[in-house]
C-alpha atoms as a PDB file:
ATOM      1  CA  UNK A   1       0.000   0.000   0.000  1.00  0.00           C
ATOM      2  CA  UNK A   2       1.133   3.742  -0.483  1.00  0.00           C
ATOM      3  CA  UNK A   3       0.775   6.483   2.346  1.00  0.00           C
ATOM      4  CA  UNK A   4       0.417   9.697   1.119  1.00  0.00           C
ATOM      5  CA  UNK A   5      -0.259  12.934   3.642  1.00  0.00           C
ATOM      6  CA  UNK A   6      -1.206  16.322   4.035  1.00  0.00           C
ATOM      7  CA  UNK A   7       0.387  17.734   6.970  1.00  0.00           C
ATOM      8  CA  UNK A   8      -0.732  21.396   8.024  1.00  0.00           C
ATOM      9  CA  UNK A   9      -0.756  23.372  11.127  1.00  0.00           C
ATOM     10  CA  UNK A  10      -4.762  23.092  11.204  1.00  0.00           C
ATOM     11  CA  UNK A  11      -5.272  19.854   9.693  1.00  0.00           C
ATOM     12  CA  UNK A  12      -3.564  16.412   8.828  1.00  0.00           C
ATOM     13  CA  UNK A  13      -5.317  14.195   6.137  1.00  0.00           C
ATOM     14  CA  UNK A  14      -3.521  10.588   5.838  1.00  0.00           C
ATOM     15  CA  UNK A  15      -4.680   8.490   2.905  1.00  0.00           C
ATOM     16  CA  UNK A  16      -3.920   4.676   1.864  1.00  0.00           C
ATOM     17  CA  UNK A  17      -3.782   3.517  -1.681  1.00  0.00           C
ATOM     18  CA  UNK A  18      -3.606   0.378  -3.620  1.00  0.00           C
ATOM     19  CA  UNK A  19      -1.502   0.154  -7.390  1.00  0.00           C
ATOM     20  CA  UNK A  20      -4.025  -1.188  -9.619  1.00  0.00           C
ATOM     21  CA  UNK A  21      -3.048  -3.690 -12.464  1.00  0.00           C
ATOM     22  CA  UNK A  22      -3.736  -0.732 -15.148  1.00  0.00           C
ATOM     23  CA  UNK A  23      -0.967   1.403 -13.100  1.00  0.00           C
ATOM     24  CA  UNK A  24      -3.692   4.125 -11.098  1.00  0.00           C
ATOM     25  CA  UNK A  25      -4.207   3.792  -7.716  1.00  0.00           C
ATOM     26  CA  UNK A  26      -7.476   3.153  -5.936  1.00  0.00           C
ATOM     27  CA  UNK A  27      -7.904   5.050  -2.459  1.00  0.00           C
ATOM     28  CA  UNK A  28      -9.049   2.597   0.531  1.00  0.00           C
ATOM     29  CA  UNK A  29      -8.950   5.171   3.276  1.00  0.00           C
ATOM     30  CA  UNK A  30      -8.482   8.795   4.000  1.00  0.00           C
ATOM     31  CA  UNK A  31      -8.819  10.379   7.043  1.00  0.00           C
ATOM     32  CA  UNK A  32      -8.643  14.222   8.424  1.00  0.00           C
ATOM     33  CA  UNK A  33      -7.474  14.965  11.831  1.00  0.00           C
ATOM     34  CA  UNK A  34      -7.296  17.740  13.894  1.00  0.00           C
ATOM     35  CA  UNK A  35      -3.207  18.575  13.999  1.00  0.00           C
ATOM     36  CA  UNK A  36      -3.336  20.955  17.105  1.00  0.00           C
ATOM     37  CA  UNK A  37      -4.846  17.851  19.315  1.00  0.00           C
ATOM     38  CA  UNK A  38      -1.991  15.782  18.766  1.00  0.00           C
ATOM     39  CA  UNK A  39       1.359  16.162  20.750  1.00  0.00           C
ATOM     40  CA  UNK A  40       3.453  14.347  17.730  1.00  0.00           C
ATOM     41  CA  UNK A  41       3.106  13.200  14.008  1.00  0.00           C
ATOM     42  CA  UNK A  42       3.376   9.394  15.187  1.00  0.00           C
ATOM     43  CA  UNK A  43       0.273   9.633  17.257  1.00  0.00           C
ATOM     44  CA  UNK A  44      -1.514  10.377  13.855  1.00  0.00           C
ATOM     45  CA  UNK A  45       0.146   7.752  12.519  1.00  0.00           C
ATOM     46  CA  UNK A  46      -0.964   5.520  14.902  1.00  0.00           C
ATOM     47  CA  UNK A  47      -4.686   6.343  14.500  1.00  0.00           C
ATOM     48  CA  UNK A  48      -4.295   5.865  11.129  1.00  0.00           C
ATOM     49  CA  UNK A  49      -2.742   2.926   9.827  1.00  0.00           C
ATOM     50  CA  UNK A  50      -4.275  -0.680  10.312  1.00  0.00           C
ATOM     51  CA  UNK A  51      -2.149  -2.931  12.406  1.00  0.00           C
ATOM     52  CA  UNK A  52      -1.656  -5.147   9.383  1.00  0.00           C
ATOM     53  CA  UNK A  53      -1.398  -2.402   6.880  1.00  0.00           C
ATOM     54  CA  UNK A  54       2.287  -3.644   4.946  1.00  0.00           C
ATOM     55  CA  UNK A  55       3.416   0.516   3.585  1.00  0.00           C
ATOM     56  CA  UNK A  56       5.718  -0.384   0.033  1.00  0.00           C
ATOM     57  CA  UNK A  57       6.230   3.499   0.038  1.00  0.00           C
ATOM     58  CA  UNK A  58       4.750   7.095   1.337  1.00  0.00           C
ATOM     59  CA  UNK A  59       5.395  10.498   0.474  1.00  0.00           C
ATOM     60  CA  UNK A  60       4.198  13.839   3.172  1.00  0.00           C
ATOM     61  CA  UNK A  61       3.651  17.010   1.921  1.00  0.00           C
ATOM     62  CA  UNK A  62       4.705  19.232   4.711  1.00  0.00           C
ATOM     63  CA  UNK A  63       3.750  23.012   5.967  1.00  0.00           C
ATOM     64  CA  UNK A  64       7.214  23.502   6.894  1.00  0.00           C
ATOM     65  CA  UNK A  65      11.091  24.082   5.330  1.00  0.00           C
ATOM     66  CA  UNK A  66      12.186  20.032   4.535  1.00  0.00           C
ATOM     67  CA  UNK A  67      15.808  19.961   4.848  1.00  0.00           C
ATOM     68  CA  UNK A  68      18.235  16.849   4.909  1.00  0.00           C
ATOM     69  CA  UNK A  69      14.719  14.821   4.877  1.00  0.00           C
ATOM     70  CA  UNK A  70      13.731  16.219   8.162  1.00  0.00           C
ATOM     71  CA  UNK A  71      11.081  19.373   9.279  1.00  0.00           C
ATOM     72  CA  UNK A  72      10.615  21.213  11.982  1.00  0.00           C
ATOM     73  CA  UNK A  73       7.048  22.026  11.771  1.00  0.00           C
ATOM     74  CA  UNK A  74       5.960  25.869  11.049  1.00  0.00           C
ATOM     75  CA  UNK A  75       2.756  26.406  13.235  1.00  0.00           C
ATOM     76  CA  UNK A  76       3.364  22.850  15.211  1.00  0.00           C
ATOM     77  CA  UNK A  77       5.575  22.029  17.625  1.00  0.00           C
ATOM     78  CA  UNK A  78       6.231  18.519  15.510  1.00  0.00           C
ATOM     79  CA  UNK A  79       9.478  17.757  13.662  1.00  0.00           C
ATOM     80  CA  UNK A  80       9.385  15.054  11.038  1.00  0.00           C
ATOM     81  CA  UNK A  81      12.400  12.847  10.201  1.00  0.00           C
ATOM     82  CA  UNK A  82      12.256  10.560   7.034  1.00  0.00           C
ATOM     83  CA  UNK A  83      14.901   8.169   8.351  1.00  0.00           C
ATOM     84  CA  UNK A  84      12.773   7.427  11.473  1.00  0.00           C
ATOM     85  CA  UNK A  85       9.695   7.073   9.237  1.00  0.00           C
ATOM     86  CA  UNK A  86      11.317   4.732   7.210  1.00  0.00           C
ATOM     87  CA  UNK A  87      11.753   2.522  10.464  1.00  0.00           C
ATOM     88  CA  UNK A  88       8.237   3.184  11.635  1.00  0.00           C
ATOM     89  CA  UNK A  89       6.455   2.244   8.474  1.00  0.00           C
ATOM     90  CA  UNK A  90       9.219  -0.386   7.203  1.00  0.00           C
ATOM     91  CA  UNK A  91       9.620   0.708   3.922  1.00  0.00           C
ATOM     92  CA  UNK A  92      13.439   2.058   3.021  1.00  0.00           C
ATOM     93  CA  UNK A  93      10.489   4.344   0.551  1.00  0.00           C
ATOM     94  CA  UNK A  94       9.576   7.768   2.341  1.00  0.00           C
ATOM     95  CA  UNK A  95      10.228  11.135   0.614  1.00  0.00           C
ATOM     96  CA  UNK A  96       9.418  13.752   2.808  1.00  0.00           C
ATOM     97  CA  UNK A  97       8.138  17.699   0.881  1.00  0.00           C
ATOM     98  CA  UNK A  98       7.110  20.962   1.615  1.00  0.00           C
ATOM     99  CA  UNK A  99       3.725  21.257   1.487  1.00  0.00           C
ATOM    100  CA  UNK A 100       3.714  23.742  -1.663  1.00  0.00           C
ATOM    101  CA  UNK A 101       5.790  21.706  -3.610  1.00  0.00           C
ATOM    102  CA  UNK A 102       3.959  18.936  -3.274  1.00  0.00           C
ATOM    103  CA  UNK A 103       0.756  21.046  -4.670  1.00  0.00           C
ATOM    104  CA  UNK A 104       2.731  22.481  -7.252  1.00  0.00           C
ATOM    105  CA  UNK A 105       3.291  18.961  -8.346  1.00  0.00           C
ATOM    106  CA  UNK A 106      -0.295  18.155  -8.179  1.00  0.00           C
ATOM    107  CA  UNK A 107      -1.097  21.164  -9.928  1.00  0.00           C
ATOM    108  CA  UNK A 108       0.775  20.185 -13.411  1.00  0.00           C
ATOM    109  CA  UNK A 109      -1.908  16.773 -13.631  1.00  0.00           C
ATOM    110  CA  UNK A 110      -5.178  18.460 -12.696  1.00  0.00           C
ATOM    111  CA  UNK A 111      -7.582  17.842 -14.976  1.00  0.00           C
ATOM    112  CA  UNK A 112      -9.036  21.503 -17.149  1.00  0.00           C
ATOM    113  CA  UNK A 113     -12.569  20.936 -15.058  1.00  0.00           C
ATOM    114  CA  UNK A 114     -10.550  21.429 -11.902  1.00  0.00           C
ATOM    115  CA  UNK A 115      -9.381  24.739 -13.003  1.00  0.00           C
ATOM    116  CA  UNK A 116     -11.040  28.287 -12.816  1.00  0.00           C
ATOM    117  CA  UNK A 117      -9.441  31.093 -15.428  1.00  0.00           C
ATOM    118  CA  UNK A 118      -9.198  33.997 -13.957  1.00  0.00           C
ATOM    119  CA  UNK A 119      -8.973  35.666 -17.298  1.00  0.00           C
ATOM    120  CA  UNK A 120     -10.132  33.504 -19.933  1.00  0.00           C
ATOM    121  CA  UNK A 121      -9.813  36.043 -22.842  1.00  0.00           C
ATOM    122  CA  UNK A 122      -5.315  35.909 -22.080  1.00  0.00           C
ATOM    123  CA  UNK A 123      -3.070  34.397 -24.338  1.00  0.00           C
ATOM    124  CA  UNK A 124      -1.455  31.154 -22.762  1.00  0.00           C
ATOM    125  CA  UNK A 125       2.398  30.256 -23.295  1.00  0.00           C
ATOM    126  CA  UNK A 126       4.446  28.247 -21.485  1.00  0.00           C
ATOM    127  CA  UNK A 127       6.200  29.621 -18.318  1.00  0.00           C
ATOM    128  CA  UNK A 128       6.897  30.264 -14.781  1.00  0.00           C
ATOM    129  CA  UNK A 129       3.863  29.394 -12.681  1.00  0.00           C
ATOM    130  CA  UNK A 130       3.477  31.017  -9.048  1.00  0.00           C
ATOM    131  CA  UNK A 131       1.572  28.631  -6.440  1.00  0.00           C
ATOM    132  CA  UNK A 132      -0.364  30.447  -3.468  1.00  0.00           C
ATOM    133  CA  UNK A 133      -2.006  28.649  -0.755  1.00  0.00           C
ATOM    134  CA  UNK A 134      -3.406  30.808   2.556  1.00  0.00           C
ATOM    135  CA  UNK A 135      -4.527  28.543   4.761  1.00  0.00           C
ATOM    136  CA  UNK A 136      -3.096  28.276   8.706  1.00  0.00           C
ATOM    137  CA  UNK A 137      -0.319  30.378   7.110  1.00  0.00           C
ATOM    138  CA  UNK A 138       0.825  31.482   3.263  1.00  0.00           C
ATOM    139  CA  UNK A 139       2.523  28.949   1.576  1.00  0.00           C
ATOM    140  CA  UNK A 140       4.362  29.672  -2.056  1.00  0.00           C
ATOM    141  CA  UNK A 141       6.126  27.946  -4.334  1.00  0.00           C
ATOM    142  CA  UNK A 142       7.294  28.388  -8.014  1.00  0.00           C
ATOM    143  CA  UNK A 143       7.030  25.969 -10.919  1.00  0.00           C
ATOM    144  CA  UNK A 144       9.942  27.027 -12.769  1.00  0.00           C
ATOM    145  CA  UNK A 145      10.041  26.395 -16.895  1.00  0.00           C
ATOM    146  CA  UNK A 146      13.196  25.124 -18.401  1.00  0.00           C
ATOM    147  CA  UNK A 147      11.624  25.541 -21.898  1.00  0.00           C
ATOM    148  CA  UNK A 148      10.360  21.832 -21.977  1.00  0.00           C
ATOM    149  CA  UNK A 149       9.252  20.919 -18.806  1.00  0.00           C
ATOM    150  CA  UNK A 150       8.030  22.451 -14.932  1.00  0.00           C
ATOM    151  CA  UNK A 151      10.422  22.266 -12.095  1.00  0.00           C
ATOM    152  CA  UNK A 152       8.792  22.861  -8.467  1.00  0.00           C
ATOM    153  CA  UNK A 153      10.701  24.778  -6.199  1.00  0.00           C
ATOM    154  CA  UNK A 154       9.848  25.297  -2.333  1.00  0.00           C
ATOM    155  CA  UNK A 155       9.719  28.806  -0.781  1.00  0.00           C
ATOM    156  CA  UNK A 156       8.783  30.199   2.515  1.00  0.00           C
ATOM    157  CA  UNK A 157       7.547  33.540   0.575  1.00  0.00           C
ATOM    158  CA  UNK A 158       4.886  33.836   3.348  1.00  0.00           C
ATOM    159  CA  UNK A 159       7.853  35.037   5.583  1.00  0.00           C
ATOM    160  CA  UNK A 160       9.206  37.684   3.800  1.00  0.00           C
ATOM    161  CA  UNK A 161       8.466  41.135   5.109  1.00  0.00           C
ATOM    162  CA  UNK A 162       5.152  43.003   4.345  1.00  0.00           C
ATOM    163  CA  UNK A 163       6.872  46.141   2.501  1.00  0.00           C
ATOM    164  CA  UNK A 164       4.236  48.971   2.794  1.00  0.00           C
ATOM    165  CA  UNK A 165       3.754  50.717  -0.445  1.00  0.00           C
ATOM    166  CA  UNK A 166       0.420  53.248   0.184  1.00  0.00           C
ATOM    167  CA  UNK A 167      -0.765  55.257   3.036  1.00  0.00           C
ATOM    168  CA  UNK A 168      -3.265  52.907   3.988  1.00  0.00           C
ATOM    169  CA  UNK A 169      -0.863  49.813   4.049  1.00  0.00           C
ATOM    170  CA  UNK A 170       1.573  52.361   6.168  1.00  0.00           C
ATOM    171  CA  UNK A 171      -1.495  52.226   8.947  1.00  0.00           C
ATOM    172  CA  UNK A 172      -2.166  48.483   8.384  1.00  0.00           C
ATOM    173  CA  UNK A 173       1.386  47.742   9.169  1.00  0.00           C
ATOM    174  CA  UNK A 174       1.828  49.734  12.230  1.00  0.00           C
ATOM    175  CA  UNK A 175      -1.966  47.993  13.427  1.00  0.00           C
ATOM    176  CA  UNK A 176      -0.074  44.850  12.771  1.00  0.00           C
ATOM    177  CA  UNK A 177       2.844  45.643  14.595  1.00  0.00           C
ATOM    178  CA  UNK A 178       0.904  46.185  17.587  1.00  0.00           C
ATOM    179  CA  UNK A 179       0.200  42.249  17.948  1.00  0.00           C
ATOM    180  CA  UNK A 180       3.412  41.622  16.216  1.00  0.00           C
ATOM    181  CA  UNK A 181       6.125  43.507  17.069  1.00  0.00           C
ATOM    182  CA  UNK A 182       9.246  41.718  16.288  1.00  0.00           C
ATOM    183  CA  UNK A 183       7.748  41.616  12.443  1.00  0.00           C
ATOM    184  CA  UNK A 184       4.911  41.795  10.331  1.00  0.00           C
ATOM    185  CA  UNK A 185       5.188  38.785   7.047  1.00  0.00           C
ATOM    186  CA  UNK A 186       2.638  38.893   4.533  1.00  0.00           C
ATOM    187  CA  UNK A 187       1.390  35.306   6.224  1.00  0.00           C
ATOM    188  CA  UNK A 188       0.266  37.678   9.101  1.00  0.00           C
ATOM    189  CA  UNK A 189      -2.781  39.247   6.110  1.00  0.00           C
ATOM    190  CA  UNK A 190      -2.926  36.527   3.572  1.00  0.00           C
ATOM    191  CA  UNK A 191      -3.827  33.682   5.666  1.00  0.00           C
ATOM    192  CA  UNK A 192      -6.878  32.514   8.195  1.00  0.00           C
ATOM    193  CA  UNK A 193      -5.941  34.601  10.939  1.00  0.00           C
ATOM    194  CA  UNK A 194      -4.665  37.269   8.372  1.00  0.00           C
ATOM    195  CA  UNK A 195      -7.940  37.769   7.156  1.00  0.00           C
ATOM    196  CA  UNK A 196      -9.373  38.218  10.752  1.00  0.00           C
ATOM    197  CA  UNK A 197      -6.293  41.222  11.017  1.00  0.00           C
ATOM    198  CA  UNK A 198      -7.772  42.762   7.620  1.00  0.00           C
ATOM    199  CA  UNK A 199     -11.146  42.608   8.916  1.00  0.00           C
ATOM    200  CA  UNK A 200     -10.624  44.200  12.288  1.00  0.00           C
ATOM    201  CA  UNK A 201      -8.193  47.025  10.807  1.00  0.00           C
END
């Protein structure tokens, strides 16, 4: 079976799949969990996975910087390592990747239905695509064209400084500063709690 996960700072969905003789995969269980509730990744885990369940490979897409195989969650206090999953789920098969890249990924085999054109009447070539997610925080990532194919590349855009540029975004960021003093990202407006900032200002 493959083990494939969505691991965010509000939410954690786990799914199990089975190769099918035609090479797609047929889903036999997905489940979404509350992240905050749990004190690790394993206890998920543990919920999860059948006692019998035999993992050939798995792949996490993770809200966090993935570095030597290993995170160090953003907005949990978790840190994944993909040597100790390896040894959990007993499969020498576990690729661990931030959680944008793994949707930028997705992205390129979407089907058109899935889509929504935000300006249908533009003239489409081949190039650079940005990926933006707000969710629990503001993930980006870039699918970078090489002229023949996309490349995904991880970010942590959403941490970048919020650079004022109008008098109105001068009083939004000084409003911000007042919760956040140290600094104000752009994941402190374009994400859940963001949008709760915007709407109080």
């Amino acid at each position: 079976m493959i083990l494939a996960g969505d691991i965010g700072g509000t939410k954690t969905v786990l799914t199990l799949l089975t190769n099918d003789a035609n090479g797609s995969q047929t889903c036999i269980k997905e489940e979404t969990y509350p992240s905050q509730q749990f004190p690790e990744f394993d206890d998920i885990l543990t919920a999860f996975l059948p006692a019998d369940a035999a993992i050939s490979s798995a792949c996490f897409g993770i809200a966090g910087p993935v570095v030597n195989q290993r995170c160090q969650t953003t907005n949990l206090p978790w840190l994944l390592d993909g040597e100790a999953l390896k040894l959990k789920l007993g499969t020498s098969k576990v690729k661990l990747l931030n959680d944008l890249e793994a949707m930028a990924l997705g992205m390129l085999h979407l089907p058109a239905q899935e889509l929504i054109e935000l300006n249908p009447n533009a003239q489409i070539q081949p190039g650079n695509i940005a990926v933006i997610a707000a969710g629990t925080g503001l993930g980006e990532a870039i699918l970078y064209w090489d002229g023949n194919k996309h490349h995904p590349i991880a970010t942590e855009g959403g941490h970048s400084d919020f650079a004022a540029q109008t008098v109105q975004q001068d009083q939004l960021l000084e409003y911000l500063r007042k919760t956040y003093p140290d600094h104000v990202s752009y994941e402190r407006i374009l994400s859940g709690i963001g949008f709760s900032h915007l709407y109080d200002f």
